[in-house]
C-alpha atoms as a PDB file:
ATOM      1  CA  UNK A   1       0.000   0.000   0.000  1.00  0.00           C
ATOM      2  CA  UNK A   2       1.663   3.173  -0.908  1.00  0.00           C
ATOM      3  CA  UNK A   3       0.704   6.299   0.929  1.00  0.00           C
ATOM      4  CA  UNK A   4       1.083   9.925   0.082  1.00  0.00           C
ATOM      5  CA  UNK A   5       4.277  12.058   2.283  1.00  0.00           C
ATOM      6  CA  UNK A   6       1.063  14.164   4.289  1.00  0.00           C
ATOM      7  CA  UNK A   7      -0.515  10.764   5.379  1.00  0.00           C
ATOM      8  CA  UNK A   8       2.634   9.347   6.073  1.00  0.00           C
ATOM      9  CA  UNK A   9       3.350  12.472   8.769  1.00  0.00           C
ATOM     10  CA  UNK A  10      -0.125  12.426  10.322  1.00  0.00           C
ATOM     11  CA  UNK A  11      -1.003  11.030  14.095  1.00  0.00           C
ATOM     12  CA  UNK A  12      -2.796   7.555  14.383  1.00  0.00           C
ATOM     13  CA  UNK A  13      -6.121   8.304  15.938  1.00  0.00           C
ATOM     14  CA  UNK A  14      -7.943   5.213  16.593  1.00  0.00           C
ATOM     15  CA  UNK A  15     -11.208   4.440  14.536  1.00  0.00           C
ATOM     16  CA  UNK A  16     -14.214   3.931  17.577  1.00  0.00           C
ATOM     17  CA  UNK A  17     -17.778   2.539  16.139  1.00  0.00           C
ATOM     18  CA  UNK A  18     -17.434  -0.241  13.249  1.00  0.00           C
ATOM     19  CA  UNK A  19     -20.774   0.274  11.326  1.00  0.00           C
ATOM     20  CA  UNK A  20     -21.655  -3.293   9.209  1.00  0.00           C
ATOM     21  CA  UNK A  21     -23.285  -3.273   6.784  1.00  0.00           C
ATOM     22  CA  UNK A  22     -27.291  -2.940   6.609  1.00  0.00           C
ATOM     23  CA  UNK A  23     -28.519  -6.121   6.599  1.00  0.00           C
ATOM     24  CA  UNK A  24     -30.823  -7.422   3.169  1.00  0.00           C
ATOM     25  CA  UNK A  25     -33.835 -10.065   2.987  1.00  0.00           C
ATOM     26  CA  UNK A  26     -32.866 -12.813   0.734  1.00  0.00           C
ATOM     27  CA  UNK A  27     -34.414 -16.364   0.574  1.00  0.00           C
ATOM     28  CA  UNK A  28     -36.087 -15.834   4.136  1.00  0.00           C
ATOM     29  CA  UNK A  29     -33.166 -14.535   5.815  1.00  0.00           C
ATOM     30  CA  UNK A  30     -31.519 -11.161   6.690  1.00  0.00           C
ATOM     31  CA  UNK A  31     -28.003 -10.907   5.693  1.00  0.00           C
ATOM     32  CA  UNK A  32     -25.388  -8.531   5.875  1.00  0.00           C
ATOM     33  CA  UNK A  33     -23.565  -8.838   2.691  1.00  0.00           C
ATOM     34  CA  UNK A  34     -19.582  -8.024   2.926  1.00  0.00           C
ATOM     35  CA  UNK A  35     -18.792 -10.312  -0.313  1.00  0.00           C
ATOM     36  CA  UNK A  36     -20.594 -11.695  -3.323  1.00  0.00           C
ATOM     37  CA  UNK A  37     -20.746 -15.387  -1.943  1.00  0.00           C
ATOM     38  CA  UNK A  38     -23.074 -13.388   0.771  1.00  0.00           C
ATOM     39  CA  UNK A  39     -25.400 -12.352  -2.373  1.00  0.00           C
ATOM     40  CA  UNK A  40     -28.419 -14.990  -3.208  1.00  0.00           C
ATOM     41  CA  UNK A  41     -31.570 -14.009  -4.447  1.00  0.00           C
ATOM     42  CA  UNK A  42     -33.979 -15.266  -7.621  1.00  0.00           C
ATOM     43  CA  UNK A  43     -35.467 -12.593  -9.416  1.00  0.00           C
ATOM     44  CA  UNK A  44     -36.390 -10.893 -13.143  1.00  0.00           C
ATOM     45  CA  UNK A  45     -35.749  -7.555 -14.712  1.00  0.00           C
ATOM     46  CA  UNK A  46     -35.980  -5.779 -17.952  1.00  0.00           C
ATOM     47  CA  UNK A  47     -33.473  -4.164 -20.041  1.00  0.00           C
ATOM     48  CA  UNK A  48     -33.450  -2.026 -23.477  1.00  0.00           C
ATOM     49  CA  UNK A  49     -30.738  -0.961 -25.874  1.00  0.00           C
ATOM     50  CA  UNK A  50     -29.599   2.792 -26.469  1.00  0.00           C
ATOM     51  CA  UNK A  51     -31.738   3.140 -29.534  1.00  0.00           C
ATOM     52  CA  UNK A  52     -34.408   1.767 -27.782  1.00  0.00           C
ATOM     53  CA  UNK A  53     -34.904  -0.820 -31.264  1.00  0.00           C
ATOM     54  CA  UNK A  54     -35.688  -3.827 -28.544  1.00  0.00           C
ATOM     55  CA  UNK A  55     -35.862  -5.134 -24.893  1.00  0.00           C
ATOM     56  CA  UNK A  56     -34.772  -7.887 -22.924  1.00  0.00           C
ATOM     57  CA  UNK A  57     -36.226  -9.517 -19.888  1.00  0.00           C
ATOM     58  CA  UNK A  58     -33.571 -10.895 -18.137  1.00  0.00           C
ATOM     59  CA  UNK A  59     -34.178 -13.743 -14.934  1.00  0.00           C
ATOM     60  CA  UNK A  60     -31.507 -14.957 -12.520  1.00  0.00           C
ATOM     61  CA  UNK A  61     -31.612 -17.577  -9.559  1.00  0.00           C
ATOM     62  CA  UNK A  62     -28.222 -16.905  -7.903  1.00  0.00           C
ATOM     63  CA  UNK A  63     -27.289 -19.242  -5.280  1.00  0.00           C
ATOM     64  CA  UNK A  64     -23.700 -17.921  -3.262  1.00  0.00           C
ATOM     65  CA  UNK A  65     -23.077 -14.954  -5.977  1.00  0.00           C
ATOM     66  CA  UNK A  66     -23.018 -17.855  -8.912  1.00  0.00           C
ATOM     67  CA  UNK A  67     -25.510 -17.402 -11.372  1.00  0.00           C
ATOM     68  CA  UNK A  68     -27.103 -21.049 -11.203  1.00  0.00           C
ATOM     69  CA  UNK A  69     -29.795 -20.148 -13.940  1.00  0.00           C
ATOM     70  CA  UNK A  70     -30.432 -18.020 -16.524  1.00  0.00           C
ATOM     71  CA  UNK A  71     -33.568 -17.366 -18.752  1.00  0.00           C
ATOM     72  CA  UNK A  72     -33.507 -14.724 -21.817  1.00  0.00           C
ATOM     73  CA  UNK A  73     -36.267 -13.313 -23.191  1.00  0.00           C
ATOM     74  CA  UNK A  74     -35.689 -10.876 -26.084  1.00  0.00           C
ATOM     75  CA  UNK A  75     -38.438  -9.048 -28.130  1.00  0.00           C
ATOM     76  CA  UNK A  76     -38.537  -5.898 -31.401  1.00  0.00           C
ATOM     77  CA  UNK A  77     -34.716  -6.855 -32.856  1.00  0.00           C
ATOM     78  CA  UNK A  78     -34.103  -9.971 -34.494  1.00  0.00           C
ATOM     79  CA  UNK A  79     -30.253  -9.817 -33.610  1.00  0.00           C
ATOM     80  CA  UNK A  80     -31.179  -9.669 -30.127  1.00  0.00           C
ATOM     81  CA  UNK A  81     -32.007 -13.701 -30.446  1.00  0.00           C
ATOM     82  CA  UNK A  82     -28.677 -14.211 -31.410  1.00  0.00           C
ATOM     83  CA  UNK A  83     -27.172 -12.382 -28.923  1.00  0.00           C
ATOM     84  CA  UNK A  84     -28.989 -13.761 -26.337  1.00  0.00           C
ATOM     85  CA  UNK A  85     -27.974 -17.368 -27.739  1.00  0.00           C
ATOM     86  CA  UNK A  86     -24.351 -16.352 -26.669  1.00  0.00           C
ATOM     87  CA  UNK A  87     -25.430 -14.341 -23.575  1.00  0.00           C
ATOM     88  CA  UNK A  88     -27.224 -17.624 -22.432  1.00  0.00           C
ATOM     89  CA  UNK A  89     -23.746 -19.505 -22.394  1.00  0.00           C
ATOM     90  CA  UNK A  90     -21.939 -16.459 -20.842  1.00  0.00           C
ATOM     91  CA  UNK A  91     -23.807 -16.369 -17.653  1.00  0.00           C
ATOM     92  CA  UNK A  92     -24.280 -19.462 -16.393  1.00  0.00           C
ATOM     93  CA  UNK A  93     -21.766 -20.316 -13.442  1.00  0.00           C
ATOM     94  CA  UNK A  94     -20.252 -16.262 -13.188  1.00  0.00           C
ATOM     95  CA  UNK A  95     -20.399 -14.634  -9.917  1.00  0.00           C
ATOM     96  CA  UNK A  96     -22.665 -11.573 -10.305  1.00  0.00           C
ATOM     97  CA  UNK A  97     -19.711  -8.846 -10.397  1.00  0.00           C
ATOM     98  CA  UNK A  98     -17.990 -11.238 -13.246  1.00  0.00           C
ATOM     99  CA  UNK A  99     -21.650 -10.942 -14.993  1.00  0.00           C
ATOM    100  CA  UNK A 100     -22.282  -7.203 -14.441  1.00  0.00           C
ATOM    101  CA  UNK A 101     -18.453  -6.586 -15.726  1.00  0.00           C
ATOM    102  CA  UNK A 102     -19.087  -9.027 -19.341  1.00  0.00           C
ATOM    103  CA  UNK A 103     -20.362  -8.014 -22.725  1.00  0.00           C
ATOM    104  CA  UNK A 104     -23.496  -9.737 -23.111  1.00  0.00           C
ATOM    105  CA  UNK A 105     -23.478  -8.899 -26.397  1.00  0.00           C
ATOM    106  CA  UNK A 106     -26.251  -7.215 -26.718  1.00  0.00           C
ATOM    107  CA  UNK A 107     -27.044  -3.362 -24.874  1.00  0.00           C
ATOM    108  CA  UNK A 108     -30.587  -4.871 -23.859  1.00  0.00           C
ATOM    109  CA  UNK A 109     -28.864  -7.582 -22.170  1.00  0.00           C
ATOM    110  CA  UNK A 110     -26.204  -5.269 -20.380  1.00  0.00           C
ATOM    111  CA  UNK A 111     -28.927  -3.180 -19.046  1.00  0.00           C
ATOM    112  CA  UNK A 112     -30.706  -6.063 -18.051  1.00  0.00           C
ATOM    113  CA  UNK A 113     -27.815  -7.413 -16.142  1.00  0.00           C
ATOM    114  CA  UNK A 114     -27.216  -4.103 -14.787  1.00  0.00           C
ATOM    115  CA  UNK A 115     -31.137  -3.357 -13.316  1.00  0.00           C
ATOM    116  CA  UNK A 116     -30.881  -6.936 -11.837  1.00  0.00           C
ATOM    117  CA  UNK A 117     -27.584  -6.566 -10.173  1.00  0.00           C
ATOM    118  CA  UNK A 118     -29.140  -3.752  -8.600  1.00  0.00           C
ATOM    119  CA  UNK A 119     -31.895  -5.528  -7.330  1.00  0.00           C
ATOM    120  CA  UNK A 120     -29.782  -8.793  -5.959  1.00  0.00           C
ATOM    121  CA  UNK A 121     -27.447  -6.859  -4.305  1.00  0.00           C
ATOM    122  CA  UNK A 122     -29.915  -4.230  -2.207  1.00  0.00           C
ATOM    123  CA  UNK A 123     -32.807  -7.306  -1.361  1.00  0.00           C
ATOM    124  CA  UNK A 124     -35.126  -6.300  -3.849  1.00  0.00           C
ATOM    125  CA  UNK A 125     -35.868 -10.151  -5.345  1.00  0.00           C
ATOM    126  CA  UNK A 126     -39.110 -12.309  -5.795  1.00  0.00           C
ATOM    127  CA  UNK A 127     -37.742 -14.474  -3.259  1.00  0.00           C
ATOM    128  CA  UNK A 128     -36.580 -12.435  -0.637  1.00  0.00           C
ATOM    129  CA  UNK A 129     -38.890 -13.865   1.910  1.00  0.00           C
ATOM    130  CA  UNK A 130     -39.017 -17.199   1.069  1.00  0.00           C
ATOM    131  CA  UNK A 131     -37.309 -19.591   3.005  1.00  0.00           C
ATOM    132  CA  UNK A 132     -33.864 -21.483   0.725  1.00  0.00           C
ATOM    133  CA  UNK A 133     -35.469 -19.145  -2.557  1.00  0.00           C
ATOM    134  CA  UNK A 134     -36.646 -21.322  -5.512  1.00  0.00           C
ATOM    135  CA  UNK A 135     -34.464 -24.139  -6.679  1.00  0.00           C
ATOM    136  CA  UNK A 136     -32.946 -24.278 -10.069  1.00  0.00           C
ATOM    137  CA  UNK A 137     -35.202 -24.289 -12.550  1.00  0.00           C
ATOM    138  CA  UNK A 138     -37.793 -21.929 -11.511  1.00  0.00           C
ATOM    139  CA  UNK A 139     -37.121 -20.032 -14.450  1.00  0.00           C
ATOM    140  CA  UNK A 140     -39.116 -22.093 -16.874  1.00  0.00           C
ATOM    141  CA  UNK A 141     -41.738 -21.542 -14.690  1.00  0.00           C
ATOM    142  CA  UNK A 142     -42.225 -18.296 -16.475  1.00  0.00           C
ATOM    143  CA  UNK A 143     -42.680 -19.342 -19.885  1.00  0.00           C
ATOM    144  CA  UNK A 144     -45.779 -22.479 -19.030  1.00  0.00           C
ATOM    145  CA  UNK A 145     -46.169 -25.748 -20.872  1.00  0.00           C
ATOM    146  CA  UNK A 146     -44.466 -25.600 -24.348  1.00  0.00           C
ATOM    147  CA  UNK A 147     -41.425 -23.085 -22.799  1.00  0.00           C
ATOM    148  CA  UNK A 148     -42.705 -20.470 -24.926  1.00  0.00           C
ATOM    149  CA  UNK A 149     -42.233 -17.065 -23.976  1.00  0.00           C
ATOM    150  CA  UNK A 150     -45.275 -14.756 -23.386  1.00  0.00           C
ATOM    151  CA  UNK A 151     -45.656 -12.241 -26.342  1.00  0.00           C
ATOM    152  CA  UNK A 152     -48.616  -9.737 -26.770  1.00  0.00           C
ATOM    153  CA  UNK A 153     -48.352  -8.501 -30.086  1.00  0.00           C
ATOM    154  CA  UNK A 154     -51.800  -6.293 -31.057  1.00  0.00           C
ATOM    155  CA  UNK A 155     -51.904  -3.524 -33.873  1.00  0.00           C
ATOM    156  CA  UNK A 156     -54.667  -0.906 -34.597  1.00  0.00           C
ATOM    157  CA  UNK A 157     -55.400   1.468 -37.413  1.00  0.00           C
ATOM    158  CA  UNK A 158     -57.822   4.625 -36.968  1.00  0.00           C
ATOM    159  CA  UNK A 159     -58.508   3.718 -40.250  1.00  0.00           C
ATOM    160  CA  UNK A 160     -59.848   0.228 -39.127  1.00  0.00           C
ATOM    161  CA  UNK A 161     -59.717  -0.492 -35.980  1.00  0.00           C
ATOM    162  CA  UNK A 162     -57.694  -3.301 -34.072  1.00  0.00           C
ATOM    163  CA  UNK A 163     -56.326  -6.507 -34.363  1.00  0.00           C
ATOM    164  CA  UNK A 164     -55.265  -8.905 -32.014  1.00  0.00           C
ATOM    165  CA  UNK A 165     -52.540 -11.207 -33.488  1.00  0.00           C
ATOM    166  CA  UNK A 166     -50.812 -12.984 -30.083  1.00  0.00           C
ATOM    167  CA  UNK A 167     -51.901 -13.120 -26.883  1.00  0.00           C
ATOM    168  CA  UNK A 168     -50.636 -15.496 -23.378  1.00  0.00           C
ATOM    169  CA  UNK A 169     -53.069 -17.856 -24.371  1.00  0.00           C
ATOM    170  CA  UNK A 170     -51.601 -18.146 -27.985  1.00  0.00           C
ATOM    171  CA  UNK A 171     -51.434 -17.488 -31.615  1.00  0.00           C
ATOM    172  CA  UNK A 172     -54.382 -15.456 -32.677  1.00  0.00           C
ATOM    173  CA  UNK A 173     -56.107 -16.720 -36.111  1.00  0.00           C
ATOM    174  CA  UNK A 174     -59.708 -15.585 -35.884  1.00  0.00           C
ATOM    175  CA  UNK A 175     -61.683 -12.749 -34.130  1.00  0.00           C
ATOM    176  CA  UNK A 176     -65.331 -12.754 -33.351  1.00  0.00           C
ATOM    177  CA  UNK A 177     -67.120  -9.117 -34.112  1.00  0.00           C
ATOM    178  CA  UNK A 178     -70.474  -8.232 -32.614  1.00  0.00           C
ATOM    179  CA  UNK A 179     -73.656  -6.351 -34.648  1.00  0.00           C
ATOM    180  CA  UNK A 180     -71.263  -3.211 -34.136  1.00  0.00           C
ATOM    181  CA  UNK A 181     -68.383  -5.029 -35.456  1.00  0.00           C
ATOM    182  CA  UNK A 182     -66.326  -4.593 -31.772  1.00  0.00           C
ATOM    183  CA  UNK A 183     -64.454  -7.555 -30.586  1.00  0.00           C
ATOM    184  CA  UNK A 184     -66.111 -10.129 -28.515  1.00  0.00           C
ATOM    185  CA  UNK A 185     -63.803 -12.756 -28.411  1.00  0.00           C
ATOM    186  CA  UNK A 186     -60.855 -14.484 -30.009  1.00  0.00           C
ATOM    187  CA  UNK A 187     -59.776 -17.763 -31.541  1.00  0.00           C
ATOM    188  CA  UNK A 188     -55.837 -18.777 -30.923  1.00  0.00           C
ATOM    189  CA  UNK A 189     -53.592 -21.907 -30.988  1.00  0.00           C
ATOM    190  CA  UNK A 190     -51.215 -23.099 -28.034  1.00  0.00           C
ATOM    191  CA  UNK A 191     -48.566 -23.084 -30.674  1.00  0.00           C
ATOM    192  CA  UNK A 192     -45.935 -24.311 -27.480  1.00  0.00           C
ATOM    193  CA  UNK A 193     -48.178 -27.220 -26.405  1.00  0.00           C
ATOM    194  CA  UNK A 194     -49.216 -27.965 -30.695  1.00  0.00           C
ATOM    195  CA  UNK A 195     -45.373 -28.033 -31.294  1.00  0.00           C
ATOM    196  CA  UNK A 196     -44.901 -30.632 -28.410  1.00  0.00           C
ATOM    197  CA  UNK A 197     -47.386 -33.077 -29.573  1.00  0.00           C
ATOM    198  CA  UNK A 198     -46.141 -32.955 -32.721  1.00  0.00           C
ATOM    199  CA  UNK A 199     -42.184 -32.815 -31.864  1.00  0.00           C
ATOM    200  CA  UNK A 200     -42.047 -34.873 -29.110  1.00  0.00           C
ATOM    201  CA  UNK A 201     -45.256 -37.317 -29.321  1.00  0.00           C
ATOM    202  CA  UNK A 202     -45.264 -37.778 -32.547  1.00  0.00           C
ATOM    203  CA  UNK A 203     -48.730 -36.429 -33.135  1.00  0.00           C
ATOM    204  CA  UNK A 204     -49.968 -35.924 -37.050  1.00  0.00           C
ATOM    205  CA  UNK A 205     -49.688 -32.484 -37.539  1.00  0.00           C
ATOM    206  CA  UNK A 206     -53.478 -32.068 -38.308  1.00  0.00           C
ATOM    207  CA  UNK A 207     -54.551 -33.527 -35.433  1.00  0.00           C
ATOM    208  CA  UNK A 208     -52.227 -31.342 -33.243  1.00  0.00           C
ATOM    209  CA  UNK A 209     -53.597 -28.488 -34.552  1.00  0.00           C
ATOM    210  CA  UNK A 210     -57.230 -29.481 -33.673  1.00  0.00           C
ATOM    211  CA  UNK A 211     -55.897 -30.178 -29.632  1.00  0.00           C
ATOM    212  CA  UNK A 212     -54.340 -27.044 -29.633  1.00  0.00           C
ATOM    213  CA  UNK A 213     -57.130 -24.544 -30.343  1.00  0.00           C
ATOM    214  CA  UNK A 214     -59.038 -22.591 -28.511  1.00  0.00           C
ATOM    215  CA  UNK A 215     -61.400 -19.896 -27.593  1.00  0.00           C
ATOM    216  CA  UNK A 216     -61.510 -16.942 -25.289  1.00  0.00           C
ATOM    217  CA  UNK A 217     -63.993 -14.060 -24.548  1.00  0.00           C
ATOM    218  CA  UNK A 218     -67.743 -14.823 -26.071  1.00  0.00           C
ATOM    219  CA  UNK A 219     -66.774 -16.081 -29.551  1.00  0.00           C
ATOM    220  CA  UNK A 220     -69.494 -18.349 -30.363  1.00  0.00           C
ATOM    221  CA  UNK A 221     -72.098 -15.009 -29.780  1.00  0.00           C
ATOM    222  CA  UNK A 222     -70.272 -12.936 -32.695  1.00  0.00           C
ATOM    223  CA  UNK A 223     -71.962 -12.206 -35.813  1.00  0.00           C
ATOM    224  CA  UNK A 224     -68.876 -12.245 -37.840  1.00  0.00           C
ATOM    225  CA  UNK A 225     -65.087 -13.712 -37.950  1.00  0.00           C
ATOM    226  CA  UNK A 226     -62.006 -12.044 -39.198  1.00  0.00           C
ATOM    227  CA  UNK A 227     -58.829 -13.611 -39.457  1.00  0.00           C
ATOM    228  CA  UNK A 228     -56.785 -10.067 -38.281  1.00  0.00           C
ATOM    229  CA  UNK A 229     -53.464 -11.174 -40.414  1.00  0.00           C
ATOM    230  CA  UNK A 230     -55.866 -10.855 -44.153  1.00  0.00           C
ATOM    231  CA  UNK A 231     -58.828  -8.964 -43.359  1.00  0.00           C
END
């Protein structure tokens, strides 16, 4: 340690109170973090690029600083897939100062890691009060049967009026209009759950599709259907 020639001259006074730390909530306890291995916490945040083209939502489960899982949601830039590809294999296994200190390759990712470190660090986590946090793999948790993210993509013209093209529930192909031609309702396909049945049980395609559908809001009362995409 190399000190400057006025510290070097000046008298020793002896420090008095030794102030830790406030202590955080994290996974049902309250800890006073001196170190990253102190830090544990599970939680999500969002994060958007300079130009503001796209967004990332970003969710960690850290376990002893070590980011033990990773999920990587990216939405309005197709590059952003990409980069979270790489981003995905970055993070898993860094402590969170190794994580908030990488490229992610993508500035939506960056500031995602950024926001979150902020949260970790100061408490602010879904699972600050509950007891040993959520084990690994609570991250799919998010994204339902099929591990499909959850996209709401609508679009509306004053010229005519809205369409609903994805919702949680699904891929939106028809909508159900009233005698005023307002939406009632909505037909959509669980393209996660059609994909599995196809993919993994072997399902004909058709057949899939017919499983998969349904119907929200009062569809079968509409006068008319539009499919939004064509009409």
């Amino acid at each position: 340690m190399q000190y400057s020639h006025e510290v070097e001259n000046m008298v020793c006074v002896k420090k008095g109170p030794n102030h830790g730390p406030a202590p955080i909530p994290e996974e049902g306890k309250w800890v006073q973090s001196k170190q990253i291995s102190d830090i544990s916490g599970f939680t999500h945040g969002v994060g958007w690029c300079a130009p503001q083209q796209g967004a990332c939502k970003l969710t960690l489960n850290v376990k002893e600083g070590i980011i033990e899982e990773a999920l990587i949601e990216t939405i309005g830039c197709s590059g952003m897939t990409h980069s979270a590809a790489m981003a995905a294999e970055i993070l898993a296994g860094k402590t969170l100062l190794e994580a908030v200190n990488t490229d992610l390759v993508c500035d939506a990712i960056n500031v995602a890691m950024r926001e979150l470190f902020l949260q970790i660090i100061y408490g602010r986590t879904q699972s600050a009060f509950s007891e040993n946090g959520l084990p690994i793999g609570g991250g799919l948790e998010d994204l339902g049967k099929g591990l499909r993210s959850q996209v709401g993509t609508t679009y509306s013209t004053v010229a005519k009026g809205v369409r609903y093209l994805e919702t949680a529930e699904g891929y939106v192909t028809r909508l159900a209009l009233d005698e005023n031609s307002e939406v009632i309702g909505y037909e959509f396909i669980r393209v996660g759950p059609m994909l599995e049945l196809i993919n993994v049980k072997g399902m004909d395609a058709n057949e899939a599709l017919k499983k998969s559908i349904g119907k929200y809001g009062r569809f079968d009362d509409a006068v008319t259907y539009i499919n939004p995409r064509v009409q």
